[in-house]
C-alpha atoms as a PDB file:
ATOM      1  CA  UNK A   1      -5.938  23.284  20.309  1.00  0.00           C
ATOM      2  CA  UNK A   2      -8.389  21.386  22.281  1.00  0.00           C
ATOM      3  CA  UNK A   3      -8.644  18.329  23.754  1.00  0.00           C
ATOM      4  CA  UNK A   4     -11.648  16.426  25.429  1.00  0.00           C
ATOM      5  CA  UNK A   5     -11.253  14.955  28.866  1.00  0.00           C
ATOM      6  CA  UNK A   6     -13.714  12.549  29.976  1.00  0.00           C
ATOM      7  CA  UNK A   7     -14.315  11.573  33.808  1.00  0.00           C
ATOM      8  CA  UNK A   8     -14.499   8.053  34.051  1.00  0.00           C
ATOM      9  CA  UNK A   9     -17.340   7.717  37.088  1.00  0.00           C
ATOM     10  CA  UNK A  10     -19.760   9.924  35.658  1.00  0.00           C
ATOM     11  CA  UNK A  11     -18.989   9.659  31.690  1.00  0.00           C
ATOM     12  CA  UNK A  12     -18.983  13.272  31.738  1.00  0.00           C
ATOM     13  CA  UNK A  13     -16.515  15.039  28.921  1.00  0.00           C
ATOM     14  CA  UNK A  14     -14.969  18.464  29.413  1.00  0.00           C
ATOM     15  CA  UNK A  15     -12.782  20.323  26.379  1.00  0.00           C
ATOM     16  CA  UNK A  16      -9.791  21.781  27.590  1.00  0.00           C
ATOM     17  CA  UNK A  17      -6.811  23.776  26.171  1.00  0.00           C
ATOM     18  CA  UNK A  18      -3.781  21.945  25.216  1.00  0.00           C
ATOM     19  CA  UNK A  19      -0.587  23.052  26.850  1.00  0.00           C
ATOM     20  CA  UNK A  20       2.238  24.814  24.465  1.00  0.00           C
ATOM     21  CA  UNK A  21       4.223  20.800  25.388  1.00  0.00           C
ATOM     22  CA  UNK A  22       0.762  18.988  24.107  1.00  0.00           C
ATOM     23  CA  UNK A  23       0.865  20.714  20.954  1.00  0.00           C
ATOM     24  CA  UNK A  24       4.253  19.565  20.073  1.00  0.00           C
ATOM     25  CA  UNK A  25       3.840  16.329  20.563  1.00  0.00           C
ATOM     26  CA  UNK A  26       0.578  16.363  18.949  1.00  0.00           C
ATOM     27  CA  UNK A  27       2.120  18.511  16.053  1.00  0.00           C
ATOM     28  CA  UNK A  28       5.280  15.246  15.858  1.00  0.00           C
ATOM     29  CA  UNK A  29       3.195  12.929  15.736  1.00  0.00           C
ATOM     30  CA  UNK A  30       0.780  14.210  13.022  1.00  0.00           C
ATOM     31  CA  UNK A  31       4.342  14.705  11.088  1.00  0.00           C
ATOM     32  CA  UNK A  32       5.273  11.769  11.840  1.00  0.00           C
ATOM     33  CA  UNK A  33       2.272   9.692  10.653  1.00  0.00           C
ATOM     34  CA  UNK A  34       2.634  12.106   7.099  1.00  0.00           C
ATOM     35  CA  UNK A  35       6.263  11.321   6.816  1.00  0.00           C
ATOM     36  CA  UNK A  36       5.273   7.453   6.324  1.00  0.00           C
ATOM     37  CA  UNK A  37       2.696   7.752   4.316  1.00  0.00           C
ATOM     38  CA  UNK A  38       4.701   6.970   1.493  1.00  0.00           C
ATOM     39  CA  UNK A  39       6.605   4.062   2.822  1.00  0.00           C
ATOM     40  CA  UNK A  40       2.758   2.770   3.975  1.00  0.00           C
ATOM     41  CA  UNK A  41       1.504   3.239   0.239  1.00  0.00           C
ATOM     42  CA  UNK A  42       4.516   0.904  -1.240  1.00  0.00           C
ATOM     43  CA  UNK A  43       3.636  -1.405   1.210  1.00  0.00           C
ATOM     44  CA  UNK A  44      -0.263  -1.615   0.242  1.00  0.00           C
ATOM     45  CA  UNK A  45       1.383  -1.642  -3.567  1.00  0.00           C
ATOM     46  CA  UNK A  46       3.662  -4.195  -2.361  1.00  0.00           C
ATOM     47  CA  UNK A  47       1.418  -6.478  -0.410  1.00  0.00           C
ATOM     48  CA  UNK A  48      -1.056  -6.448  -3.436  1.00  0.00           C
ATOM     49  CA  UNK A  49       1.906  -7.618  -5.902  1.00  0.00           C
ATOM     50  CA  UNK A  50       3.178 -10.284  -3.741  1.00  0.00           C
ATOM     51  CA  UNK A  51      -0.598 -11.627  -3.559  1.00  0.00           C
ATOM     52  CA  UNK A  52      -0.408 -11.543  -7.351  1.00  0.00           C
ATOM     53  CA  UNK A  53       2.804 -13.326  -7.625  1.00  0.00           C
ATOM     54  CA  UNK A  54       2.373 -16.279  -5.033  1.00  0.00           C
ATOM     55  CA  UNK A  55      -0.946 -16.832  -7.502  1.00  0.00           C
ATOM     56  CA  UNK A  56       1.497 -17.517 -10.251  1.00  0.00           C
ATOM     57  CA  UNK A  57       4.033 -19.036  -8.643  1.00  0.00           C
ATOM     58  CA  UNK A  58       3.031 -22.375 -10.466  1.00  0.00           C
ATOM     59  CA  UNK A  59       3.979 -20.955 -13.313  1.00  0.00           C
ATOM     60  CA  UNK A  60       8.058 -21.590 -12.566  1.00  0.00           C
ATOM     61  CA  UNK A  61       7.820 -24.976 -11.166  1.00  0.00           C
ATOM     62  CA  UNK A  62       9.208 -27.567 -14.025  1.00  0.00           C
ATOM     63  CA  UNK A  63       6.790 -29.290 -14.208  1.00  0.00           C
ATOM     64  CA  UNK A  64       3.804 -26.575 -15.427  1.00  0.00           C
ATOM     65  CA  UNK A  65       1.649 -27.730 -18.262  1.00  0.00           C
ATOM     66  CA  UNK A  66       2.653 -24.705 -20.134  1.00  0.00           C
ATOM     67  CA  UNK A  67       4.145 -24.481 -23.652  1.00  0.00           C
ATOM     68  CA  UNK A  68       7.518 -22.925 -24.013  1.00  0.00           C
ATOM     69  CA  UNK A  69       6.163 -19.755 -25.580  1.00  0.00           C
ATOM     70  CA  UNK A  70       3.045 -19.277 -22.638  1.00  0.00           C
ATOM     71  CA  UNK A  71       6.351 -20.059 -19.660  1.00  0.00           C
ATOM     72  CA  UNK A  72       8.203 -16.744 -21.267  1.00  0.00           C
ATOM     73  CA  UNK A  73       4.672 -14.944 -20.880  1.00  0.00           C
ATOM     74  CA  UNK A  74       4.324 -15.881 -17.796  1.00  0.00           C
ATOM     75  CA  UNK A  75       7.717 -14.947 -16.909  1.00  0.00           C
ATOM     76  CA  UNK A  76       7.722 -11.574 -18.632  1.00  0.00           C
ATOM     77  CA  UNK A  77       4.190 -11.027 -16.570  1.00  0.00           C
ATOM     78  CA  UNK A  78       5.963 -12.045 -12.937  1.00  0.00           C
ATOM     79  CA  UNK A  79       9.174  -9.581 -14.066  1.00  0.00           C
ATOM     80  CA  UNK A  80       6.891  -6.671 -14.794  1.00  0.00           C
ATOM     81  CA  UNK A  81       5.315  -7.697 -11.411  1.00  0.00           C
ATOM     82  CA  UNK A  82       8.352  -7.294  -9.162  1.00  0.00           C
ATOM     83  CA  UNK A  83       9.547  -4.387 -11.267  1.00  0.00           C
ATOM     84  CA  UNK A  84       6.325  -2.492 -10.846  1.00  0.00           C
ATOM     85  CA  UNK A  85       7.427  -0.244  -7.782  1.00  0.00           C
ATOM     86  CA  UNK A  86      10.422   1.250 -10.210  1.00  0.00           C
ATOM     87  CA  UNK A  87      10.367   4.810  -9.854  1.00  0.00           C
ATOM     88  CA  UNK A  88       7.639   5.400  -7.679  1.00  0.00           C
ATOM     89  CA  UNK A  89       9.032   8.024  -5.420  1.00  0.00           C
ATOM     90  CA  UNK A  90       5.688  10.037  -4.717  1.00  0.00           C
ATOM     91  CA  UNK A  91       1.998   9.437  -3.365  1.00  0.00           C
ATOM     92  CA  UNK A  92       0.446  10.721  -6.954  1.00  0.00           C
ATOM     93  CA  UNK A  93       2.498   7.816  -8.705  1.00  0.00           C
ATOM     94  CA  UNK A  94       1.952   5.208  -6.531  1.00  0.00           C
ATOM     95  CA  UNK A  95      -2.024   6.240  -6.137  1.00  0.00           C
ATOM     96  CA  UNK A  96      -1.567   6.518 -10.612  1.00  0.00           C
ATOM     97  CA  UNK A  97       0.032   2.847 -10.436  1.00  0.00           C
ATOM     98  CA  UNK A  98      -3.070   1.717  -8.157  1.00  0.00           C
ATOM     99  CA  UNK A  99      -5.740   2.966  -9.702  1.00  0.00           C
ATOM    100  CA  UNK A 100      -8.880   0.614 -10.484  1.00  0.00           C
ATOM    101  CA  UNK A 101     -11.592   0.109 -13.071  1.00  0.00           C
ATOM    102  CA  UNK A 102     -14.217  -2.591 -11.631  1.00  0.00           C
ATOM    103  CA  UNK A 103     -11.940  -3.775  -9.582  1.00  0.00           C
ATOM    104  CA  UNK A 104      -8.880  -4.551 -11.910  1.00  0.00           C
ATOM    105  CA  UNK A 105      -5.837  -2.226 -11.322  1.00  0.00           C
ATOM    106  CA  UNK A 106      -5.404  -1.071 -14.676  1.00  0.00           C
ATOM    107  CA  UNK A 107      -2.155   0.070 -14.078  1.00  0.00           C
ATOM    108  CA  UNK A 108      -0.495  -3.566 -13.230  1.00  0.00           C
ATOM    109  CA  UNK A 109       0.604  -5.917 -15.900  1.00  0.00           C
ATOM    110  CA  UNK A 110      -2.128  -7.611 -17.812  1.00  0.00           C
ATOM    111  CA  UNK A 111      -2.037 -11.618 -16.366  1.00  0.00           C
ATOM    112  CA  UNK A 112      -1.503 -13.987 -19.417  1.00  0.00           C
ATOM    113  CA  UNK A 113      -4.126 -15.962 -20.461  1.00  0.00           C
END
């Protein structure tokens, strides 16, 4: 492996060899940074549902103007909302849940009406 070295008077950059020691580290990090990239795709998923469910949150106070039957739609909607990271133990599901069609994630729970 290579790395670039650049002088800071002149601006100049020279590629040298990595020692054996800059290769592991290099090599743990990259691992590292893999190993989380599930944990960083539930987030996204995550931070995406929460957005959706403070949006709704109006929906549980008392006081909504909703009929009985739209409140259990409503409710059923926000369930299926924090249930929606259920089983999703790989990349390929959570990048299945997140998928998009102009810009709706087709994959979420349809928002009542």
């Amino acid at each position: 492996m290579k790395k670039i070295i650049v002088d800071a008077q002149t601006g100049i950059q020279t590629e040298i060899d990595l020692t054996e020691e800059e290769i592991a580290i290099e090599q743990a990090e990259i691992n590292e940074w893999n190993d989380g990239e599930l944990d960083r795709s539930l987030n996204n998923l995550r931070n995406i549902r929460n957005d959706m469910l403070v949006k709704c949150d109006w929906t549980d106070l008392p006081n909504a103007p909703l009929t009985d039957e739209k409140k259990l739609e409503w409710q059923t909607y926000r369930e299926d909302l924090r249930n929606i990271t259920n089983g999703l133990d790989t990349i390929e599901k959570i990048e299945t849940k997140m998928k998009a069609e102009n810009g709706i994630l087709i994959n979420f729970p349809t928002k009542p009406n």
